[in-house]
N, C-alpha and C. Protein backbone atom coordinates (compact mmCIF):
# COMPACT_ATOMS: atom_id res chain seq x y z
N UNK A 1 30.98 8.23 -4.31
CA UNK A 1 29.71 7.50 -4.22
C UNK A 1 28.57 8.46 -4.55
N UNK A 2 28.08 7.93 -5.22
CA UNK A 2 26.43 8.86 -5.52
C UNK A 2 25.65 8.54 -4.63
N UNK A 3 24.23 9.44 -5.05
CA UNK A 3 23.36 8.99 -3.87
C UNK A 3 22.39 7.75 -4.26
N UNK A 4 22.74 7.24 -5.44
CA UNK A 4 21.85 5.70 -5.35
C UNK A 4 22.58 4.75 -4.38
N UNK A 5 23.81 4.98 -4.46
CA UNK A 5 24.62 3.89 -3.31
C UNK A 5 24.01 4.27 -2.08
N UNK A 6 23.49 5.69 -1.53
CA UNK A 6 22.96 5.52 0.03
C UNK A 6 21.69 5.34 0.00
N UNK A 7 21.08 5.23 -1.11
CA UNK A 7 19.73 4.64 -1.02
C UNK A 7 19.75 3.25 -1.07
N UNK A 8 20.45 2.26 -1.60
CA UNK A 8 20.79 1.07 -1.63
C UNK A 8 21.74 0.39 -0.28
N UNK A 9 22.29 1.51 0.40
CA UNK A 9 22.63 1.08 1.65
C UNK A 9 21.54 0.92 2.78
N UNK A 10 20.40 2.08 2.52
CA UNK A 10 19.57 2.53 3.54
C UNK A 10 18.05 1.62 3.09
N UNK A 11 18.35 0.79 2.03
CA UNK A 11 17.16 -0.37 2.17
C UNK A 11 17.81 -1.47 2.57
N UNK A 12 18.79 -1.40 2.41
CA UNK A 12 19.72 -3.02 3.05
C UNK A 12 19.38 -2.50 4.34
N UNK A 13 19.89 -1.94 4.95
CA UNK A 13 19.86 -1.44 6.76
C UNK A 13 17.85 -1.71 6.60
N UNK A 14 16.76 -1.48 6.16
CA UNK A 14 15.45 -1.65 6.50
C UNK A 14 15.31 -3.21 5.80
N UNK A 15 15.55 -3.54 5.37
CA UNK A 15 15.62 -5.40 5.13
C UNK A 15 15.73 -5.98 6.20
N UNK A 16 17.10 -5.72 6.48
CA UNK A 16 17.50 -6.30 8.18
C UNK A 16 16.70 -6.34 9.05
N UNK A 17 16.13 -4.87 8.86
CA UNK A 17 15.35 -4.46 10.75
C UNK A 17 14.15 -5.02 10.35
N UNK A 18 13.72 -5.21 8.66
CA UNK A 18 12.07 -5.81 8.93
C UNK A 18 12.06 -7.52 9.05
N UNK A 19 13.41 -8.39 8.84
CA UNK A 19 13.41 -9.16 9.02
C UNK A 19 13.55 -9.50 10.30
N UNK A 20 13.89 -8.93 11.43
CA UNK A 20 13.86 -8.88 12.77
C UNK A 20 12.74 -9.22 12.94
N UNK A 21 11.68 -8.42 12.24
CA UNK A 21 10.15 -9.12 12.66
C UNK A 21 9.72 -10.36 12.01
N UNK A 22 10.43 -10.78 11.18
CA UNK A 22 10.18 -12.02 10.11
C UNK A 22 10.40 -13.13 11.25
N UNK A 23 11.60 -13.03 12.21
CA UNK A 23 12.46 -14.14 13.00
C UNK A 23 11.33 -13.75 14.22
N UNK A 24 11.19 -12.32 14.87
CA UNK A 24 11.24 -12.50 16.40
C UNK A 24 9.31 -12.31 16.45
N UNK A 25 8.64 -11.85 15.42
CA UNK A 25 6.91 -11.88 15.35
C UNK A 25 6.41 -12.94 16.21
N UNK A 26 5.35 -12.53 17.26
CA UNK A 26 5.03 -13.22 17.98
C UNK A 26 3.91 -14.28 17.62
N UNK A 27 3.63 -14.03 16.15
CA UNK A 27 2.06 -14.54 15.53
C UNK A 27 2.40 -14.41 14.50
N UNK A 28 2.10 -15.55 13.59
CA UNK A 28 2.33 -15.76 12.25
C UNK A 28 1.76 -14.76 11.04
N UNK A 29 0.72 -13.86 11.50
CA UNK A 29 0.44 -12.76 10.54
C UNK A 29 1.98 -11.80 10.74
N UNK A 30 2.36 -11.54 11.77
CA UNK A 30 3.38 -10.70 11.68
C UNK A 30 4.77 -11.30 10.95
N UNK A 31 4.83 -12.58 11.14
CA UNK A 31 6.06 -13.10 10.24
C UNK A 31 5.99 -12.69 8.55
N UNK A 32 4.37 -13.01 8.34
CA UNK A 32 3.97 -12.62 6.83
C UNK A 32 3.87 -11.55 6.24
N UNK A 33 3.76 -10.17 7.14
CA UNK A 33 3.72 -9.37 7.26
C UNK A 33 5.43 -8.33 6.71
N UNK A 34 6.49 -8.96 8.06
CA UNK A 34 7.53 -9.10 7.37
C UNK A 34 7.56 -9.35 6.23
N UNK A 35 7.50 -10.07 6.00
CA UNK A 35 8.11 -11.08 4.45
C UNK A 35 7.65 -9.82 3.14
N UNK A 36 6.22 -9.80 3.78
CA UNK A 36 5.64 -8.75 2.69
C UNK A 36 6.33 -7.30 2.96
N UNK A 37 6.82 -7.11 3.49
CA UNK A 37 8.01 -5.71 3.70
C UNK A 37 9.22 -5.97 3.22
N UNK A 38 9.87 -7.22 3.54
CA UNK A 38 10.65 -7.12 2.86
C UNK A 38 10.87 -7.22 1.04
N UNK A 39 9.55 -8.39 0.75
CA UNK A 39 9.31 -8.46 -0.48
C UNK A 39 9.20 -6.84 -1.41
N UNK A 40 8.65 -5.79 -0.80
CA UNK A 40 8.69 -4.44 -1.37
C UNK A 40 9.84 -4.19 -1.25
N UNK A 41 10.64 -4.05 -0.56
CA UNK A 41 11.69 -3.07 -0.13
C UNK A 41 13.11 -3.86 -1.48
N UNK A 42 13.17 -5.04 -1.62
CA UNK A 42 13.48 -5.92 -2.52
C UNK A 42 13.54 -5.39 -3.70
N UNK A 43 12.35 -5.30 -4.07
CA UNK A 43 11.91 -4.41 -5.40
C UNK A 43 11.94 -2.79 -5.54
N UNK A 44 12.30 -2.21 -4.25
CA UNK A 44 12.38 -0.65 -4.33
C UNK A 44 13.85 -1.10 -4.59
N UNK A 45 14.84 -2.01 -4.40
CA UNK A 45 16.08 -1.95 -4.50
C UNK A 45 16.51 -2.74 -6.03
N UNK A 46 15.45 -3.02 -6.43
CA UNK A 46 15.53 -3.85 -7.87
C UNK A 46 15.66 -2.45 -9.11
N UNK A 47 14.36 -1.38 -8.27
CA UNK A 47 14.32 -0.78 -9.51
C UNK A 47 15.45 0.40 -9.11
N UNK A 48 15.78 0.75 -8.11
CA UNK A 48 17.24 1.88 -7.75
C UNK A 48 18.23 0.94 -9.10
N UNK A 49 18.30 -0.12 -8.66
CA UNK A 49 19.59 -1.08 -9.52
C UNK A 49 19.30 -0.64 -10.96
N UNK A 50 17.87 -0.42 -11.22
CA UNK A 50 17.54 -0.35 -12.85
C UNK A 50 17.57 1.46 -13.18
N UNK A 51 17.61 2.16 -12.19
CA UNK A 51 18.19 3.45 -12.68
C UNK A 51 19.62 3.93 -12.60
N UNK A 52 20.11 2.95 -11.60
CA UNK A 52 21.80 3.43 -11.28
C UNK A 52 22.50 2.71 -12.60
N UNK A 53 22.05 1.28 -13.40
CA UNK A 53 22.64 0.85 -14.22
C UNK A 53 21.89 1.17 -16.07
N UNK A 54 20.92 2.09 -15.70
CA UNK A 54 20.35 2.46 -16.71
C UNK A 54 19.83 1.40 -17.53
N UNK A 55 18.83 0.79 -17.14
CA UNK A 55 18.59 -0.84 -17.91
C UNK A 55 17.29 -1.33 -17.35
N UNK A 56 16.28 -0.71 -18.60
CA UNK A 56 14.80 -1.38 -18.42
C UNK A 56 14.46 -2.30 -18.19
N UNK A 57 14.95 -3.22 -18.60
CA UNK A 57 14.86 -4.73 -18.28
C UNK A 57 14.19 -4.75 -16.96
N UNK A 58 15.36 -4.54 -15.95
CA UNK A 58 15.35 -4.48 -14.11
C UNK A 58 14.00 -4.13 -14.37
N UNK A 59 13.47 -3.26 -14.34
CA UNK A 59 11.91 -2.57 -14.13
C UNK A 59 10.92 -3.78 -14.71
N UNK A 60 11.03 -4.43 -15.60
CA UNK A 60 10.51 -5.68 -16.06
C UNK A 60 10.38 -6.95 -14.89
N UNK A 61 11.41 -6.81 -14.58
CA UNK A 61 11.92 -8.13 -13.30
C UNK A 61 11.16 -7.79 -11.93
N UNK A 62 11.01 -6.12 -11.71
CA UNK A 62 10.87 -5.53 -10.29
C UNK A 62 9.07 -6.04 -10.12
N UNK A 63 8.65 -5.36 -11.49
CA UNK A 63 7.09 -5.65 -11.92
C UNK A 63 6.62 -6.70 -11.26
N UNK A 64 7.32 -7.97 -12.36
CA UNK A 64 7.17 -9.33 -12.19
C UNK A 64 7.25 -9.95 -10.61
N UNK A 65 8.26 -9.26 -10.00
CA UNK A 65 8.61 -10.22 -8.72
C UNK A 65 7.53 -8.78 -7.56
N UNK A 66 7.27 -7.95 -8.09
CA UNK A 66 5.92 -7.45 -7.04
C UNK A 66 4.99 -8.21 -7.18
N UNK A 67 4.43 -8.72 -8.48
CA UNK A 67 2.91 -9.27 -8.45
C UNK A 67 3.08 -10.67 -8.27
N UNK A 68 4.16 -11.47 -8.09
CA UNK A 68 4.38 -12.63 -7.53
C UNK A 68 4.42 -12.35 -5.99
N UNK A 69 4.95 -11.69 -5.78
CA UNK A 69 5.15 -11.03 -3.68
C UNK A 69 3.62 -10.79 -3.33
N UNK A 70 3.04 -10.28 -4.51
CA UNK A 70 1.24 -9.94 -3.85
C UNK A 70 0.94 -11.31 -4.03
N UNK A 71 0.64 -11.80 -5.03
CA UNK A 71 0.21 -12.97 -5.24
C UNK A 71 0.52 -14.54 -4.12
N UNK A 72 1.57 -14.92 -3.89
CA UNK A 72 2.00 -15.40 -2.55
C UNK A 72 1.63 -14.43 -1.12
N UNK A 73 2.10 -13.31 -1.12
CA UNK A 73 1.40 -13.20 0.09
C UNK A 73 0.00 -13.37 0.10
N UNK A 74 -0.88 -13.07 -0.35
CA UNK A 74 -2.36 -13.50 -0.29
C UNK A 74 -3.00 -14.84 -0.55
N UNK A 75 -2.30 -15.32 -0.99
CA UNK A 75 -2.24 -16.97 -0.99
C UNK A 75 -1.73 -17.89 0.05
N UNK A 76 -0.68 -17.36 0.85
CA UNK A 76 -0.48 -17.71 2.42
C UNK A 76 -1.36 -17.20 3.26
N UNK A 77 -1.84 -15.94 2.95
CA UNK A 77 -2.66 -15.59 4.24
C UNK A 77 -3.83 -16.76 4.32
N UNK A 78 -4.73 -16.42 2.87
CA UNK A 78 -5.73 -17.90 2.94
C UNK A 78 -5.51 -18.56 3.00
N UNK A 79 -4.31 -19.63 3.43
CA UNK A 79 -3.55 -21.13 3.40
C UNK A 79 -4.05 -20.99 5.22
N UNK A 80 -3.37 -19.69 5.45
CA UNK A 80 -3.32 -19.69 7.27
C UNK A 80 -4.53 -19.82 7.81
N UNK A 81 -5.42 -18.76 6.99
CA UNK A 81 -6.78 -18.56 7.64
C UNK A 81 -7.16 -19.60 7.51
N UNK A 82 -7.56 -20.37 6.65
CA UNK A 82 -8.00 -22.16 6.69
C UNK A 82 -7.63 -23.13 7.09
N UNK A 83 -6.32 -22.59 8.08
CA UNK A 83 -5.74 -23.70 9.04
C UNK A 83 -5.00 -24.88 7.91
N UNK A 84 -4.66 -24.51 6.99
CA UNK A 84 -4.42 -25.93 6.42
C UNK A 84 -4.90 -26.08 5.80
N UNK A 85 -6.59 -26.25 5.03
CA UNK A 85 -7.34 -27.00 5.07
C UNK A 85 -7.61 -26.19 3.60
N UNK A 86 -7.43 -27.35 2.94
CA UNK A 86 -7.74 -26.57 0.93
C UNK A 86 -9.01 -27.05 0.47
């Protein structure tokens, strides 16, 4: 095993533990909060995948699905802060 496999083990093991806060957050900023941790950590494991398999592409995809993860998270937060109300 190389060491991209224990870097790809050791964001799976921080996925888990930040989704702990996704489920057990006592207040809905912290659920979002999660989400937005895991949404990075996702993409730190998108682009490991695009150097362990040598394939730019991945780095194309990682891009794309960060500025969609910013983009939704800041678009829920103002959904929350306005109660609803568009």
């Amino acid at each position: 095993m190389n060491y991209y496999t224990y870097i790809i083990i050791g964001l799976t093991a921080a996925i888990v533990g930040s989704l702990f806060r996704v489920i057990a957050g006592p207040t809905i900023w912290d659920r979002l909060l999660g989400l937005n941790v895991v949404s990075s950590k996702i993409v730190m494991a998108v682009v490991i995948f695009a150097l362990m398999l040598d394939a730019g592409y991945l780095l194309d995809i990682a891009i794309i699905y960060a500025m969609l993860g910013y983009l939704g998270g800041v678009l829920t937060a103002r959904f929350i802060e306005r109660r609803g109300n568009l």
